[in-house]
C-alpha atoms as a PDB file:
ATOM      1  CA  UNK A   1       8.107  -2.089 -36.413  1.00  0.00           C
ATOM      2  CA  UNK A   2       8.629  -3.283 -32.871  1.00  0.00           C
ATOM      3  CA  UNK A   3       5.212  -4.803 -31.136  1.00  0.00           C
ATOM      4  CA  UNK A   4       3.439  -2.452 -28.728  1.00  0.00           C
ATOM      5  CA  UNK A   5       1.930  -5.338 -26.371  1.00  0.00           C
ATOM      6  CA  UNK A   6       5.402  -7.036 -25.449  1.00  0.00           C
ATOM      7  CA  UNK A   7       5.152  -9.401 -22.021  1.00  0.00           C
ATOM      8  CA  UNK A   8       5.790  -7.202 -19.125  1.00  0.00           C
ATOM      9  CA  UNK A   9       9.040  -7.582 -17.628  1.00  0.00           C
ATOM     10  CA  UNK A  10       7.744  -8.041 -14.019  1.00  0.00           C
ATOM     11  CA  UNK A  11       4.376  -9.101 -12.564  1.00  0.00           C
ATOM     12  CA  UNK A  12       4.118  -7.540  -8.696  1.00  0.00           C
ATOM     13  CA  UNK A  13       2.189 -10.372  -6.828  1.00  0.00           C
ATOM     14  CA  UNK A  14       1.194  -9.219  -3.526  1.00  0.00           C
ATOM     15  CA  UNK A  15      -2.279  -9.904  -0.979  1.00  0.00           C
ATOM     16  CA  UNK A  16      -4.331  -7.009   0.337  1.00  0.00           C
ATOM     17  CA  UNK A  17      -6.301  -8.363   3.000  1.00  0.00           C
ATOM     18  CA  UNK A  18      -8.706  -6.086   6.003  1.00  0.00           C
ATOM     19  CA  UNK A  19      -7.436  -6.437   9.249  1.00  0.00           C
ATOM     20  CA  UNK A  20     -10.124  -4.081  10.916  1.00  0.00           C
ATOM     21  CA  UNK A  21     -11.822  -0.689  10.573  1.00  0.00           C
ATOM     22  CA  UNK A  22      -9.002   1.079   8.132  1.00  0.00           C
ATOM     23  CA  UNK A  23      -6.453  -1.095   8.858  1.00  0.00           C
ATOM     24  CA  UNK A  24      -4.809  -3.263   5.788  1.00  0.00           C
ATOM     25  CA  UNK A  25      -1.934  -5.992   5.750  1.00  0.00           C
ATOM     26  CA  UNK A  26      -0.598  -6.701   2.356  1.00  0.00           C
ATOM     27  CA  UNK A  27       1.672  -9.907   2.162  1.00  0.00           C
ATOM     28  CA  UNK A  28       4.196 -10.282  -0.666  1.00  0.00           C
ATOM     29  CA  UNK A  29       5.156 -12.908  -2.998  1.00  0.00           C
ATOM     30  CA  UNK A  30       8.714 -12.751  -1.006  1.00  0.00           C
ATOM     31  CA  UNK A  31       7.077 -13.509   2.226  1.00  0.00           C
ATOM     32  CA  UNK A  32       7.598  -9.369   3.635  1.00  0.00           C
ATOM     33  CA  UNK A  33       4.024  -7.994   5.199  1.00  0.00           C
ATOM     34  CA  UNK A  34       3.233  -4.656   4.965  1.00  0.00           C
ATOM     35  CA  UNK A  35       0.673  -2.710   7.106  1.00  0.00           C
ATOM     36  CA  UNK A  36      -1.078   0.403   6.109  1.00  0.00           C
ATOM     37  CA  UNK A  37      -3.959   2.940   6.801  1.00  0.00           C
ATOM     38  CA  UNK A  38      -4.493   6.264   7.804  1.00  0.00           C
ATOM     39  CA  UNK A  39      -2.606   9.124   9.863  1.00  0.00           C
ATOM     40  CA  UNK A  40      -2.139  12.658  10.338  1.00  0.00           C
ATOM     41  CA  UNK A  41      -3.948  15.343   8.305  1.00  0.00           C
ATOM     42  CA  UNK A  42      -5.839  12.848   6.896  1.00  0.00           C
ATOM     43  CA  UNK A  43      -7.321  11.402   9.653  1.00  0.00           C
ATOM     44  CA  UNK A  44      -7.680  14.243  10.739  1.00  0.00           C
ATOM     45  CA  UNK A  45     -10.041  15.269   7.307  1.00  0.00           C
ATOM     46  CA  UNK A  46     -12.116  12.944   8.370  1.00  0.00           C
ATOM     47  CA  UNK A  47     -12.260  12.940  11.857  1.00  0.00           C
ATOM     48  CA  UNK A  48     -10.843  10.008  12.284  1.00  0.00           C
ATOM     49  CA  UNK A  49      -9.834   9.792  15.936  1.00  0.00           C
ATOM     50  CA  UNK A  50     -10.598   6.101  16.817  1.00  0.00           C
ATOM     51  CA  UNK A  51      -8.447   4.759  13.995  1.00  0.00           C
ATOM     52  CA  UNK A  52      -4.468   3.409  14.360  1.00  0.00           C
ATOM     53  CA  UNK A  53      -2.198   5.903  13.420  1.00  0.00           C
ATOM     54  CA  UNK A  54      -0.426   3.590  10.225  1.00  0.00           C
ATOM     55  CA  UNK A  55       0.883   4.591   6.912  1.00  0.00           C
ATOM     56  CA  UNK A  56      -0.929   5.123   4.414  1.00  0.00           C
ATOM     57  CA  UNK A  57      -0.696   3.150   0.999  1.00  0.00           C
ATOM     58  CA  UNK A  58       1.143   6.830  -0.940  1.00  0.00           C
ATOM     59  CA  UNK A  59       3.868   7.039   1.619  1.00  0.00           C
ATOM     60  CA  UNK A  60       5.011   3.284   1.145  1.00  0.00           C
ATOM     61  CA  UNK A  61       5.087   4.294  -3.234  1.00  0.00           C
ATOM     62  CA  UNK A  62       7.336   7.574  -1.995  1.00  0.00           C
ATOM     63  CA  UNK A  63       9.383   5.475  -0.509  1.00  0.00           C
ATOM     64  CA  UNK A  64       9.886   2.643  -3.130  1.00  0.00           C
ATOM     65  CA  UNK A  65      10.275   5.279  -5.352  1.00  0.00           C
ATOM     66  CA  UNK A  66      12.949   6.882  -3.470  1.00  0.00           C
ATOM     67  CA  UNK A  67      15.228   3.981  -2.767  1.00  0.00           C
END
């Protein structure tokens, strides 16, 4: 019988800090910064006109899990 709580293999370590209004900046453990928020239809949703056009959180996971 193998053990079902083995140590994970890899621990993400990452910041997730506000930068203003929807705007986020997430700093890695290898130094790389990331910014992310809202744009298109869903700013759009919710009227969101005033707000930076930046990607939002999903389309940085499509794209991890694509490369």
């Amino acid at each position: 019988m193998t053990d079902s709580t083995a140590d994970p293999l890899y621990t993400a370590k990452a910041q997730v800090a506000k930068v203003s209004g929807l705007h986020r900046r997430a700093v890695l453990e290898a130094g790389g910064e990331i910014d992310f928020g809202v744009h298109g239809p869903i700013k759009d949703f919710y009227r969101l006109e005033s707000a930076e056009d930046l990607p939002l959180p999903v389309d940085y996971v499509v794209a991890a899990a694509g490369g």
